[in-house]
Protein backbone atom coordinates (compact mmCIF):
# COMPACT_ATOMS: atom_id res chain seq x y z
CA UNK A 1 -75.54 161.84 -162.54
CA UNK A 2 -79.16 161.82 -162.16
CA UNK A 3 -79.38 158.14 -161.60
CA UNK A 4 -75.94 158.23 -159.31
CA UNK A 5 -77.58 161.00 -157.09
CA UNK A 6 -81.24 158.87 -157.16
CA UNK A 7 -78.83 155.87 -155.71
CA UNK A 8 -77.31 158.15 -153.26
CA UNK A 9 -80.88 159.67 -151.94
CA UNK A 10 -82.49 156.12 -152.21
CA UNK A 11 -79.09 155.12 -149.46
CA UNK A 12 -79.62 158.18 -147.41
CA UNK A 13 -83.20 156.79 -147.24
CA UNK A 14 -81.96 153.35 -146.04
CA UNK A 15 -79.74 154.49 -143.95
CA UNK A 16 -82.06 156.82 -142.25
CA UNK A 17 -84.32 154.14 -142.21
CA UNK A 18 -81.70 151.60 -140.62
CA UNK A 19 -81.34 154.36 -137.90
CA UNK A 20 -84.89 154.50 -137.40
CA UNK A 21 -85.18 150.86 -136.74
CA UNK A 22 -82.29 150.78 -134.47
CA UNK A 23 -83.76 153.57 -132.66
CA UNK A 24 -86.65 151.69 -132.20
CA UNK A 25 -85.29 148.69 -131.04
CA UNK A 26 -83.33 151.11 -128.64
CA UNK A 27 -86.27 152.24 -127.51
CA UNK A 28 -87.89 148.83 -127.29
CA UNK A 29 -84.62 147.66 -125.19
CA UNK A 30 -84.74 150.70 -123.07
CA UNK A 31 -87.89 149.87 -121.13
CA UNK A 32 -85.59 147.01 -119.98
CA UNK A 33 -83.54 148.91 -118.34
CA UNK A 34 -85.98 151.37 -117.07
CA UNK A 35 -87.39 148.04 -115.44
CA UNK A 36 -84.53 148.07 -113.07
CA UNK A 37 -85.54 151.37 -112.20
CA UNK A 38 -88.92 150.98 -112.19
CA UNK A 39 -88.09 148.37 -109.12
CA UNK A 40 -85.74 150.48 -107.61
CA UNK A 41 -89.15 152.74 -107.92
CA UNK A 42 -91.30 150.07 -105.92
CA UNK A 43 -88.44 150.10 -103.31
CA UNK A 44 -89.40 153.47 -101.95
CA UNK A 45 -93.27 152.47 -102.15
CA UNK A 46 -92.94 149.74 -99.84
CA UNK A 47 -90.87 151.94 -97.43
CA UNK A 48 -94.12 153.97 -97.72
CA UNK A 49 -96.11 151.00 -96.49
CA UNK A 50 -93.59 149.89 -93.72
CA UNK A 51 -94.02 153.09 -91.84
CA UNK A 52 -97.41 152.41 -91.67
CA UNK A 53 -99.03 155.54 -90.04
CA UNK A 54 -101.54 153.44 -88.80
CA UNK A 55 -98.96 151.54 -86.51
CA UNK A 56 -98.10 155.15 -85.52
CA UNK A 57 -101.57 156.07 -84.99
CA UNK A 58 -102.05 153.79 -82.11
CA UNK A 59 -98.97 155.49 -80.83
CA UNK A 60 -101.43 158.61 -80.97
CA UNK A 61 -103.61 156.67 -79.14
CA UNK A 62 -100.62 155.73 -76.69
CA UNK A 63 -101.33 159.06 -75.11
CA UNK A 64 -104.73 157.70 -74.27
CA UNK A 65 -103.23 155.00 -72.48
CA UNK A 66 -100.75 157.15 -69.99
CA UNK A 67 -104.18 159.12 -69.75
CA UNK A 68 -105.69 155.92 -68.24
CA UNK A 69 -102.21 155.31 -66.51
CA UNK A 70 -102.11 158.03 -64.32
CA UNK A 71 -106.37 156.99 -63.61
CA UNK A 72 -105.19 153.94 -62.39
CA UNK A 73 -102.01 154.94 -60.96
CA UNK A 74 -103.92 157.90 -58.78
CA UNK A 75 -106.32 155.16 -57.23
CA UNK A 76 -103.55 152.68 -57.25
CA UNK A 77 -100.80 154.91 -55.41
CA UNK A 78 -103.35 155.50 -52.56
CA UNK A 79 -104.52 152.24 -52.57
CA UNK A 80 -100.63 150.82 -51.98
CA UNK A 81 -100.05 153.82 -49.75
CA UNK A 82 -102.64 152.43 -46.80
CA UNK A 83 -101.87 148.83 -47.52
CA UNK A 84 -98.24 149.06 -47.18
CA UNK A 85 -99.03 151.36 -44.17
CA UNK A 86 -101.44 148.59 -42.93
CA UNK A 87 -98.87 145.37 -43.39
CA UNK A 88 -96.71 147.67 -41.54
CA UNK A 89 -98.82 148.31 -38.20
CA UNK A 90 -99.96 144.72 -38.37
CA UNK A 91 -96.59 143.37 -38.59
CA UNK A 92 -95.48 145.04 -35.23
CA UNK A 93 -99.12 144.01 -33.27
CA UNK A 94 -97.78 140.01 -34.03
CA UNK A 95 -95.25 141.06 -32.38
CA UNK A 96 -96.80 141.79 -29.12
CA UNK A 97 -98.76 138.91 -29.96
CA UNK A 98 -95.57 136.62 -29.74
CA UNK A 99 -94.49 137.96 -26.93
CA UNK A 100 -98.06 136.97 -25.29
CA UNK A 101 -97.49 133.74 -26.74
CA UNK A 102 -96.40 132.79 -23.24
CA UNK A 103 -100.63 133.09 -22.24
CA UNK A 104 -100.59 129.02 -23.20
CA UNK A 105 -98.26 129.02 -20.11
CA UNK A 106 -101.90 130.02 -18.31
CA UNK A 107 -103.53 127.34 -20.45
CA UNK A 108 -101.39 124.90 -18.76
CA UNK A 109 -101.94 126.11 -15.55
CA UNK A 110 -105.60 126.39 -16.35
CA UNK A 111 -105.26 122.30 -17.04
CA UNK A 112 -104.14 121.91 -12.91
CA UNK A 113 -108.05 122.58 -11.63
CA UNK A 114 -109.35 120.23 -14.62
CA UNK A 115 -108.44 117.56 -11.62
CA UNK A 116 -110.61 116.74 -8.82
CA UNK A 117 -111.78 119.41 -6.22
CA UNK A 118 -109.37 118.08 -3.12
CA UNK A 119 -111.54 117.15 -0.23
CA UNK A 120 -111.18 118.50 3.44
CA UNK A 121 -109.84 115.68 4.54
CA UNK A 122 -107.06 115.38 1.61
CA UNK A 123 -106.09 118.86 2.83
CA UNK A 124 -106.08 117.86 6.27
CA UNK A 125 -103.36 114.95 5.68
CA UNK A 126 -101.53 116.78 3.53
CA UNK A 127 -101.05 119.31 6.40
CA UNK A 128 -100.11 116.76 8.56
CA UNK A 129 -97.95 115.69 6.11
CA UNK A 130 -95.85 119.18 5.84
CA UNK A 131 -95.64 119.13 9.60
CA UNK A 132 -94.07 116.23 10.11
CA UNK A 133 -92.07 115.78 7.00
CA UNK A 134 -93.20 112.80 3.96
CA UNK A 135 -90.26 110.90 5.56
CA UNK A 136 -91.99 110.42 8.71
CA UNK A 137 -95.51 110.62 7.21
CA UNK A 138 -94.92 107.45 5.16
CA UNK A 139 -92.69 105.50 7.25
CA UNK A 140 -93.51 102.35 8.61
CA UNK A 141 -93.34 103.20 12.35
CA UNK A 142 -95.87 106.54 11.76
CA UNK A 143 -99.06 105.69 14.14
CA UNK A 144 -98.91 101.75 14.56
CA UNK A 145 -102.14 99.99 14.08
CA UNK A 146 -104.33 97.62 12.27
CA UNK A 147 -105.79 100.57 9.43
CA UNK A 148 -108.55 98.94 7.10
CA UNK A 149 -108.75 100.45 3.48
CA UNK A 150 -112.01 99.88 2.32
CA UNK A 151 -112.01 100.42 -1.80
CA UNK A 152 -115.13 99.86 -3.72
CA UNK A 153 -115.45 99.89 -7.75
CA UNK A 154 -118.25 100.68 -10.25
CA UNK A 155 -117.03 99.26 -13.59
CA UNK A 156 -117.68 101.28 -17.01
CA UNK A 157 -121.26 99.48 -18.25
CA UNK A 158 -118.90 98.03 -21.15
CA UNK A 159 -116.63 96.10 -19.47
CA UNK A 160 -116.41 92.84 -20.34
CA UNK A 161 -115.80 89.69 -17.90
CA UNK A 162 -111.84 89.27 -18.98
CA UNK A 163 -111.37 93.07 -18.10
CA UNK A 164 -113.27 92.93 -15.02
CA UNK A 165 -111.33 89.58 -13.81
CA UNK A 166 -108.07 91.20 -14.58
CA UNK A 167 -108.66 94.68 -12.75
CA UNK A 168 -109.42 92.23 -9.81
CA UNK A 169 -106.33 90.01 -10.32
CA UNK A 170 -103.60 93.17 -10.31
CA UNK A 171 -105.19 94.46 -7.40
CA UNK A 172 -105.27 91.18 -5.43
CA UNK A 173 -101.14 91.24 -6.74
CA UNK A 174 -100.50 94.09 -5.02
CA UNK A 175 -100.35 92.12 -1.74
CA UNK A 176 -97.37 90.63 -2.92
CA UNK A 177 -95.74 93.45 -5.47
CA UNK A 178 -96.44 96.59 -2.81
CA UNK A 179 -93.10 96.70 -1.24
CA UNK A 180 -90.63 99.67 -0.04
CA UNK A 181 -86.91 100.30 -1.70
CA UNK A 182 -85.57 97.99 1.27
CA UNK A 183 -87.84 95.27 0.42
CA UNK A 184 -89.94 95.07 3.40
CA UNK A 185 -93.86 94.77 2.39
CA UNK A 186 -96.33 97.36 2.89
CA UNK A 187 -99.72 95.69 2.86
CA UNK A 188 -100.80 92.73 5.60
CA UNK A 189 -103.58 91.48 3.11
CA UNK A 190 -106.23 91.84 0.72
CA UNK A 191 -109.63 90.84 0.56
CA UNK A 192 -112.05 90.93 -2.51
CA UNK A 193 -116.03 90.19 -3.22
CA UNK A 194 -118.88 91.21 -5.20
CA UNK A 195 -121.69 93.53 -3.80
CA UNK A 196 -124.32 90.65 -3.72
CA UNK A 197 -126.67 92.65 -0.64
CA UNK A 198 -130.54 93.33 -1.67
CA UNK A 199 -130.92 96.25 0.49
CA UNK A 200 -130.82 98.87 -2.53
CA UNK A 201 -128.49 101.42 -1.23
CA UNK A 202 -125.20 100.23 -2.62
CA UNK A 203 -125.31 102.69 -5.27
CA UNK A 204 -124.38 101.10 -8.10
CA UNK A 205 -120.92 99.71 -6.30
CA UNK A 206 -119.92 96.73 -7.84
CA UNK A 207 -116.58 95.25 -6.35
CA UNK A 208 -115.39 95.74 -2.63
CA UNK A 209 -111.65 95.53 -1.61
CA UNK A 210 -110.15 95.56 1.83
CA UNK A 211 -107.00 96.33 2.56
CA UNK A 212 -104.64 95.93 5.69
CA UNK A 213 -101.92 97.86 6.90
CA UNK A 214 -100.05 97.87 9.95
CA UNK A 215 -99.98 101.32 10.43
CA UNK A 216 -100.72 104.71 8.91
CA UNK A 217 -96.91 105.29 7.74
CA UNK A 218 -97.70 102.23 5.35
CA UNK A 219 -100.91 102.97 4.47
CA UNK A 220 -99.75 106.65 3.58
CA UNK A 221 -96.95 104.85 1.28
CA UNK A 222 -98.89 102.94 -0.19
CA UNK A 223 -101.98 105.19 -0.74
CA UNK A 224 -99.60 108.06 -2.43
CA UNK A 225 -101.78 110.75 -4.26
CA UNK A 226 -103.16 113.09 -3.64
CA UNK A 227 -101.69 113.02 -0.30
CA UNK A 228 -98.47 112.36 -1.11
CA UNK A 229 -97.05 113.73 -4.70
CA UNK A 230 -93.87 113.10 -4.48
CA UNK A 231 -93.01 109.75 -6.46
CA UNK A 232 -90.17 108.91 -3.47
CA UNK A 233 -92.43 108.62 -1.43
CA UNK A 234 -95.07 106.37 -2.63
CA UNK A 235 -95.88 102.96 -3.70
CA UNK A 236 -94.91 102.73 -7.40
CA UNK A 237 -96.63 99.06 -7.90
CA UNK A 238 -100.15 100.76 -6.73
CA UNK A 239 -99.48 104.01 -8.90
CA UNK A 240 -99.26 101.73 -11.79
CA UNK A 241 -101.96 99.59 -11.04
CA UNK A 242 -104.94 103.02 -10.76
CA UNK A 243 -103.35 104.03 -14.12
CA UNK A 244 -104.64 100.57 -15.30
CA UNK A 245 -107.52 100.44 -13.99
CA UNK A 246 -108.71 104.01 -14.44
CA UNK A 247 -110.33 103.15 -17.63
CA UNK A 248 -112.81 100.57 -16.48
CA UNK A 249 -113.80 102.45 -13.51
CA UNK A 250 -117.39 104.91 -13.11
CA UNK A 251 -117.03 105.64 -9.47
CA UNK A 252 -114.72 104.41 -6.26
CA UNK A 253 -115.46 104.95 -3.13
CA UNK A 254 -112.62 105.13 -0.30
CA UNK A 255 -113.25 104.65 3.44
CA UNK A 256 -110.51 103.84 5.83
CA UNK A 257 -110.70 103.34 9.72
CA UNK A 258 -107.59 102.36 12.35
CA UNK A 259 -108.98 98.64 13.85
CA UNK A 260 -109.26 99.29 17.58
CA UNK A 261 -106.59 97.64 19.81
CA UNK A 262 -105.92 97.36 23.52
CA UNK A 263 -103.86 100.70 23.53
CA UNK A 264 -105.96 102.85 21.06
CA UNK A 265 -104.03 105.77 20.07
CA UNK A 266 -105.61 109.56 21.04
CA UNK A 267 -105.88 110.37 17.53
CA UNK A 268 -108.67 112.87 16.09
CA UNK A 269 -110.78 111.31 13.57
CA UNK A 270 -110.50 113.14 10.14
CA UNK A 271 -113.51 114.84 9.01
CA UNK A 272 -115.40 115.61 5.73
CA UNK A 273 -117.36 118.35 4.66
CA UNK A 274 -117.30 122.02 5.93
CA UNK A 275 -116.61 120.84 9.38
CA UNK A 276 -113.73 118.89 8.56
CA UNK A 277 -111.02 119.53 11.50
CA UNK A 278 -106.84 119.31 10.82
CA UNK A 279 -106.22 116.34 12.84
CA UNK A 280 -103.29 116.89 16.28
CA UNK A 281 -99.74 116.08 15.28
CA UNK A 282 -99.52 112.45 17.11
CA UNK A 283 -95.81 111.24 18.44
């Protein structure tokens, strides 16, 4: 009995020791699964990082910014006030302006006196000319007569001999080229020279022309501005010719005198200066 009941305590002992050891290795396995846990543990620390106050912090600061908004907005609001105010007005002054866009209309007109003062005498024939009507001023048969058209040139210092030579050749043309719609010519002739006298006084005149007409009508025709303006009633082969020649030319000098016949008509001279005189309507 004694040695039965030594065997029995002796397997209590192993057996309690058994359950020992496998309550150790429990334990031992346990932190295993407390290892889960112990992640699921981390989980929650970094959903304490994530919120990080300091991210929310600078949302404290965020008040400081609509502090500073409402700065800027108060010297911003007023500033936008006036300049949308100004736009505004300036927007309806252009308008006016357009609308007094018309002034280069004045500029234009303003351009009409950058021509050549007219003379007495221009204004004298032109009178003439609204008396009697451009038909009758220009016509062939308005006061008959030899009329000599003196025309004298001073060429641009630059001119060379080729441009000079051909100025004289178109003018010397216009014997030939100077005719009316009909046909019928206009000038008698056309003389030419250069100023070759020593006396001194020919003012820097260069080239001399003379041209013959059988009457005032003609010369009138041919002549055109600025007595006559109206192309219809003007020589459009001598128009074309001054618009050639206008660029090689300093100074010209016009004189013209009726050639004195055996039945001189009772004309008036024309006149220059202050004393000029309208010349009497003639038949």
């Amino acid at each position: 009995m004694k040695v039965r009941d030594i065997r029995a305590g002796q397997a209590a002992i192993i057996a309690a020791g058994c359950l020992f050891m496998a309550g150790t290795a429990w334990a031992d396995d346990a932190p295993a699964t407390p290892a889960p846990d112990a992640a699921v543990a981390p989980v929650p620390a970094p959903t304490a990082p994530v919120p990080p106050a300091p991210a929310q912090v600078p949302a404290s600061t965020a008040p400081v910014v609509p502090a500073q908004a409402p700065a800027s907005a108060a010297p911003v609001a007023p500033a936008q006030a006036p300049a949308s105010a100004a736009p505004a007005a300036p927007v309806s002054v252009p308008a006016p302006a357009a609308a007094a866009a018309p002034v280069p209309a004045p500029a234009s007109a303003a351009a009409a006196p950058a021509e050549p003062p007219v003379s007495d005498a221009t204004r004298a024939e032109r009178l003439m000319a609204s008396q009697v009507g451009l038909l009758r001023f220009t016509s062939a048969g308005f006061h008959r007569g030899l009329v000599r058209h003196i025309v004298l040139f001073r060429f641009l210092p630059t001119i060379t001999d080729d441009q000079r030579a051909e100025v004289v050749r178109r003018f010397l043309a216009l014997a030939r080229t100077s005719r009316r719609e009909d046909g019928s010519p206009v000038v008698v002739s056309i003389e030419t020279g250069a100023q070759i006298s020593g006396e001194g006084v020919d003012e820097g005149l260069q080239q001399a022309f003379v041209v013959t007409f059988r009457s005032e009508g003609d010369r009138n025709y041919y002549v055109g501005r600025p007595v006559v303006t109206d192309p219809a009633y003007f020589d459009p082969a001598h128009e074309a010719f001054k618009k050639f020649a206008a660029p090689y030319i300093v100074t010209t000098l016009v004189f013209d005198y009726a050639v004195a016949s055996a039945h001189p008509q009772n004309r008036a001279p024309v006149q220059t200066g202050h004393a000029a005189q309208v010349p009497q309507q003639q038949g």
